[in-house]
C-alpha atoms as a PDB file:
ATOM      1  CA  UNK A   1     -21.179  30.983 -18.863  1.00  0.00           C
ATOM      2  CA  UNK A   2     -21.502  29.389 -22.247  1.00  0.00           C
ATOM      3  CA  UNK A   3     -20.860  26.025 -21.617  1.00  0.00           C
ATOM      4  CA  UNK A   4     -20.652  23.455 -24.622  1.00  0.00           C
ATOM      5  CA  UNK A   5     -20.346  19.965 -23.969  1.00  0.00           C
ATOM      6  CA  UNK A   6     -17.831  17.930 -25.733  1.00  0.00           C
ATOM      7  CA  UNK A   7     -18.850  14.382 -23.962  1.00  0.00           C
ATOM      8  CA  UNK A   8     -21.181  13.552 -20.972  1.00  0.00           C
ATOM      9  CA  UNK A   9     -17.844  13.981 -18.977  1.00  0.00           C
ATOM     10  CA  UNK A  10     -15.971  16.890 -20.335  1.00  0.00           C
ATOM     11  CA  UNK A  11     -17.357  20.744 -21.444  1.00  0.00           C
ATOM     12  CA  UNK A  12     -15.065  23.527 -22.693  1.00  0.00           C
ATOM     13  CA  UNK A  13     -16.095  27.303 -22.609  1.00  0.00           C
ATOM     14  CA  UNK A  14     -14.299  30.317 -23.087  1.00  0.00           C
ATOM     15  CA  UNK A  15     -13.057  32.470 -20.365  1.00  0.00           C
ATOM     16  CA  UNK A  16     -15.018  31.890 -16.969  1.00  0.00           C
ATOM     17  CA  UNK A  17     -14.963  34.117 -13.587  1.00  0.00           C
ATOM     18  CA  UNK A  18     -13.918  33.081 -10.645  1.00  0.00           C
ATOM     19  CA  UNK A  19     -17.535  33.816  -9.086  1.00  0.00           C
ATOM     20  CA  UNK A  20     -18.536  31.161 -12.050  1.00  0.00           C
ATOM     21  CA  UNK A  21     -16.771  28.116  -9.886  1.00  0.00           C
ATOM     22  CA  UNK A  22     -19.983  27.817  -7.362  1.00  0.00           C
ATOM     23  CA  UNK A  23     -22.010  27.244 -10.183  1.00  0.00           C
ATOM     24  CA  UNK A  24     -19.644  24.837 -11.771  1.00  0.00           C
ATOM     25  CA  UNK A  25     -19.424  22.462  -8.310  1.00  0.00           C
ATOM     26  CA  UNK A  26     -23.539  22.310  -8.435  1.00  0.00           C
ATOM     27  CA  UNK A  27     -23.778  21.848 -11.991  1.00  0.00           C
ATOM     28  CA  UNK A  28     -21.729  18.184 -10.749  1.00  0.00           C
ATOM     29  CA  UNK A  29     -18.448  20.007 -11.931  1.00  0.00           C
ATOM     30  CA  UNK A  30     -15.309  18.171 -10.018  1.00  0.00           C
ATOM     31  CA  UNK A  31     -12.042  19.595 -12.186  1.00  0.00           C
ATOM     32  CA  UNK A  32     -11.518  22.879 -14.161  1.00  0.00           C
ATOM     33  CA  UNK A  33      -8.940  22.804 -16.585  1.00  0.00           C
ATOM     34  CA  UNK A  34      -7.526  26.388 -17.510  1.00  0.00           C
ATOM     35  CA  UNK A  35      -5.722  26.284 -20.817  1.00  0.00           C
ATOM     36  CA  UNK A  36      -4.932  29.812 -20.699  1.00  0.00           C
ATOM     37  CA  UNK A  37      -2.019  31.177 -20.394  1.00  0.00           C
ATOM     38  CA  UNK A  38      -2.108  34.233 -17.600  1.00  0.00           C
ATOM     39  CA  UNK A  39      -2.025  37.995 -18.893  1.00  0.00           C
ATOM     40  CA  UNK A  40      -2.735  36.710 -22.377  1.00  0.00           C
ATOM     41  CA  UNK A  41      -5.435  39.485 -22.658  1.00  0.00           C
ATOM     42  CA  UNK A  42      -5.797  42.363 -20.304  1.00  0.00           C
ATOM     43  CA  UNK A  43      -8.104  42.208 -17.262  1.00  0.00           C
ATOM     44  CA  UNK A  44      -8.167  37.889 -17.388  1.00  0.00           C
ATOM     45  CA  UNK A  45      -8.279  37.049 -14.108  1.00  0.00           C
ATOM     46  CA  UNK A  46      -4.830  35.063 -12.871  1.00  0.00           C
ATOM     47  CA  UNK A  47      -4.353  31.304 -12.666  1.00  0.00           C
ATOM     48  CA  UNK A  48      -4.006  31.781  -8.787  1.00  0.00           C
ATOM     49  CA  UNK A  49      -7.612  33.885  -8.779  1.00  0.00           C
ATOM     50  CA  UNK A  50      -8.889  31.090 -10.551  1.00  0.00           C
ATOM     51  CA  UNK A  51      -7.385  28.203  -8.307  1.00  0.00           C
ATOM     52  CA  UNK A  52      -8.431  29.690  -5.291  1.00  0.00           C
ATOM     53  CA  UNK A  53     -12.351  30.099  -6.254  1.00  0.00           C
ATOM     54  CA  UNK A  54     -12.254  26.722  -7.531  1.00  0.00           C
ATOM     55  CA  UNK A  55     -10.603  25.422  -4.585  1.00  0.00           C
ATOM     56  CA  UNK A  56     -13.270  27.525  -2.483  1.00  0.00           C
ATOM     57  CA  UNK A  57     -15.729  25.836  -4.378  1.00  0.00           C
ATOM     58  CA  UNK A  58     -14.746  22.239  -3.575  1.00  0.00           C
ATOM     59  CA  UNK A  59     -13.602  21.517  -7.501  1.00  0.00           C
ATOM     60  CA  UNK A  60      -9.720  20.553  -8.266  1.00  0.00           C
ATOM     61  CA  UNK A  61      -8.008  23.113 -10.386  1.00  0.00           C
ATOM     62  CA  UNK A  62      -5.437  21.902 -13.465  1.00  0.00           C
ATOM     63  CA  UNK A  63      -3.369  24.985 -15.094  1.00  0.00           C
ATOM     64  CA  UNK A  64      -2.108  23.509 -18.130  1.00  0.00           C
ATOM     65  CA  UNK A  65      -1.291  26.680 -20.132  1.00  0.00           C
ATOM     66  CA  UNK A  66      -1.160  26.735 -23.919  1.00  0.00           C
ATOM     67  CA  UNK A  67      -0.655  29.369 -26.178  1.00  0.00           C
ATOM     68  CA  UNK A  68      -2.532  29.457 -28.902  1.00  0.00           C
ATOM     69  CA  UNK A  69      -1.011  27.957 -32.312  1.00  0.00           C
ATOM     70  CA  UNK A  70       1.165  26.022 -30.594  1.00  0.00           C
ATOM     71  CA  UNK A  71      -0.723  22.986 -29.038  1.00  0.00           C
ATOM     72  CA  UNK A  72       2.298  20.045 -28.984  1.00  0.00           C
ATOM     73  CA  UNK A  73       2.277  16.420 -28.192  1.00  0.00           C
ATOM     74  CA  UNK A  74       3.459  17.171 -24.719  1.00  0.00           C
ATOM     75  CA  UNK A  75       0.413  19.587 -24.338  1.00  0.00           C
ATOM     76  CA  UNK A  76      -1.908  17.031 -25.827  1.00  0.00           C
ATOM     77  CA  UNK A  77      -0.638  14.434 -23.000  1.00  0.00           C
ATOM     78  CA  UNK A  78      -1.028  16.331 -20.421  1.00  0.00           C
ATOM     79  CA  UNK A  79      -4.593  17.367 -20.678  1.00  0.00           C
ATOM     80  CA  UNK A  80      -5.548  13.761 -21.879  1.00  0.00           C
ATOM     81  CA  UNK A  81      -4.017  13.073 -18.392  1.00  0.00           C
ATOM     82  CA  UNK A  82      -5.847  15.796 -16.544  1.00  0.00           C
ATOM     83  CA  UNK A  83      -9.005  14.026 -17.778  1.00  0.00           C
ATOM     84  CA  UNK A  84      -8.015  10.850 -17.037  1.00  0.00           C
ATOM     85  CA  UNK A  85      -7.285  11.832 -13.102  1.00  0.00           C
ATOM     86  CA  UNK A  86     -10.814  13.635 -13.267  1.00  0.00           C
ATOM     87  CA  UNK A  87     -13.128  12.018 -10.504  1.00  0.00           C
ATOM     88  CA  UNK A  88     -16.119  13.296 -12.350  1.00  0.00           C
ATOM     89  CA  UNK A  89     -17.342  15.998 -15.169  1.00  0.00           C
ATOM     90  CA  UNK A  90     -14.637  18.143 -16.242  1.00  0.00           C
ATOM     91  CA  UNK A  91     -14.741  21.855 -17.570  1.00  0.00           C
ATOM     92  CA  UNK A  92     -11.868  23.396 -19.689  1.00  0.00           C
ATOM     93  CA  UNK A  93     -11.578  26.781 -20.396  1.00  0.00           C
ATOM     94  CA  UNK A  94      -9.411  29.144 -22.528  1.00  0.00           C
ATOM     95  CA  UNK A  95     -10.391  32.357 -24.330  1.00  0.00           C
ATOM     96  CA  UNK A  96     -12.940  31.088 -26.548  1.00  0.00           C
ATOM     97  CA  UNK A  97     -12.813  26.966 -25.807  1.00  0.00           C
ATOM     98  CA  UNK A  98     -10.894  26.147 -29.228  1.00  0.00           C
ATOM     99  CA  UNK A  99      -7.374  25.539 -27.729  1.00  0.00           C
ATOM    100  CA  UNK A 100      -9.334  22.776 -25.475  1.00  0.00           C
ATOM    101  CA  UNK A 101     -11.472  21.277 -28.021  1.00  0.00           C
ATOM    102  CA  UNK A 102      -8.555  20.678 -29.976  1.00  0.00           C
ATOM    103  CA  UNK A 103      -6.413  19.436 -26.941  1.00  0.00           C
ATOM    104  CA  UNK A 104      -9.589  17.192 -26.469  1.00  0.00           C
ATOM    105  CA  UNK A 105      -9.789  15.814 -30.217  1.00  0.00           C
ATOM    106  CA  UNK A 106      -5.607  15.301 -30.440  1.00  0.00           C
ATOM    107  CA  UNK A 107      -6.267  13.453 -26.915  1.00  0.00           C
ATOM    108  CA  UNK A 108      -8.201  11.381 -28.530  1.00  0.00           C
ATOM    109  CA  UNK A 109      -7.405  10.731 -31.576  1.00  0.00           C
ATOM    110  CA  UNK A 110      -6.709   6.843 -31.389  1.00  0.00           C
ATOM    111  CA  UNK A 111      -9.341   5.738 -30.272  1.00  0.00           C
ATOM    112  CA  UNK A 112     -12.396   6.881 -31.402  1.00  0.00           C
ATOM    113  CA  UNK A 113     -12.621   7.871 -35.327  1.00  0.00           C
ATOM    114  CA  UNK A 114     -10.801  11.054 -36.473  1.00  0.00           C
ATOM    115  CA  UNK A 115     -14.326  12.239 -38.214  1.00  0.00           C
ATOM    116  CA  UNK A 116     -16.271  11.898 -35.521  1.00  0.00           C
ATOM    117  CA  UNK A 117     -13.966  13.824 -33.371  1.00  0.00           C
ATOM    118  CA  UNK A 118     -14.255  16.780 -35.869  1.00  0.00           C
ATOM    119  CA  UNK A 119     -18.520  16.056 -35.887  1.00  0.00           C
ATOM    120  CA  UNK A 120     -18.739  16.347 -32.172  1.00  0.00           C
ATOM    121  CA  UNK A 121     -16.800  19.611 -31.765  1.00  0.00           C
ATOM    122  CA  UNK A 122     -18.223  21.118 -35.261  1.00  0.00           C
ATOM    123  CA  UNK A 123     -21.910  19.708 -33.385  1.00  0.00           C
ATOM    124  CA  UNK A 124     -20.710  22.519 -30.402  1.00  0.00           C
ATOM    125  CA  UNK A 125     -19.854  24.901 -32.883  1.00  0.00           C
ATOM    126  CA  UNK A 126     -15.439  24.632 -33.073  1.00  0.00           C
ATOM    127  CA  UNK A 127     -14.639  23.848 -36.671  1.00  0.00           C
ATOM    128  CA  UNK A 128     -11.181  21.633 -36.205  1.00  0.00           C
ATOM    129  CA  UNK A 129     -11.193  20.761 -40.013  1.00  0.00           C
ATOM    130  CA  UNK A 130      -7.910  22.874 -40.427  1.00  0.00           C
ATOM    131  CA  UNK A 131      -5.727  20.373 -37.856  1.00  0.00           C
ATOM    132  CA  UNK A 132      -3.998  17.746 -39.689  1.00  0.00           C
ATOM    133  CA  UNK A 133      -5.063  14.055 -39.104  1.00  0.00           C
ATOM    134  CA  UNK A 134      -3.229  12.539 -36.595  1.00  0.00           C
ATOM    135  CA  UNK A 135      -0.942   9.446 -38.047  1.00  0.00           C
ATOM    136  CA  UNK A 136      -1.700   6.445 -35.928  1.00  0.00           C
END
């Protein structure tokens, strides 16, 4: 797995496996978010796949698909909600982590600086300079 951390409480990676969510729960995992959306590249395993190891493994299981591109306000919500509900450390995946590092920064965009957001995911190697800055 090739974990990056965002914040003490939230990592994003790209695609993991299902036999990954064991070693999520004892690295003090407690919610995967999946921001993929299923069959968006052959031979990804299935939202359900993924639900069920993560349930197996004891950690709570968000599907908030996204296609990439097209990350909305409603989107942007949602997983700033997800995180919110966590109960501990949170991991969100998609196919390479972008789509949730940039769900993370538009989720928090408000309230901490807009250039520090950008720092922190450029720091774990996502370059977000492209996305506009958020109007307040």
């Amino acid at each position: 797995m090739d974990l990056k951390r965002l914040t003490p409480s939230l990592a994003v990676a790209p695609q993991v496996a299902p036999a990954d969510m064991a070693a999520l729960a004892a690295a003090g995992f407690t919610t995967v978010i999946c921001n993929r959306p299923d069959g968006e590249q052959p031979g990804q395993p299935d939202h359900h796949t993924m639900a069920a190891a993560a349930q197996a493994a004891g950690l709570r299981f968000v599907f908030q698909p996204v296609v990439s591109g097209q990350i909305g306000p409603a989107q942007v919500q949602a997983f700033g909600e997800a995180l919110a509900q966590a109960t501990g450390p949170v991991l969100a995946y998609c196919r390479s982590g972008t789509r949730c590092t940039t769900l993370w920064a538009l989720s928090q965009a408000g309230q901490r600086p807009w250039d520090e957001l950008l720092a922190t995911a450029a720091a774990a190697g996502y370059d977000l300079s492209r996305l506009p800055r958020p109007t307040p």
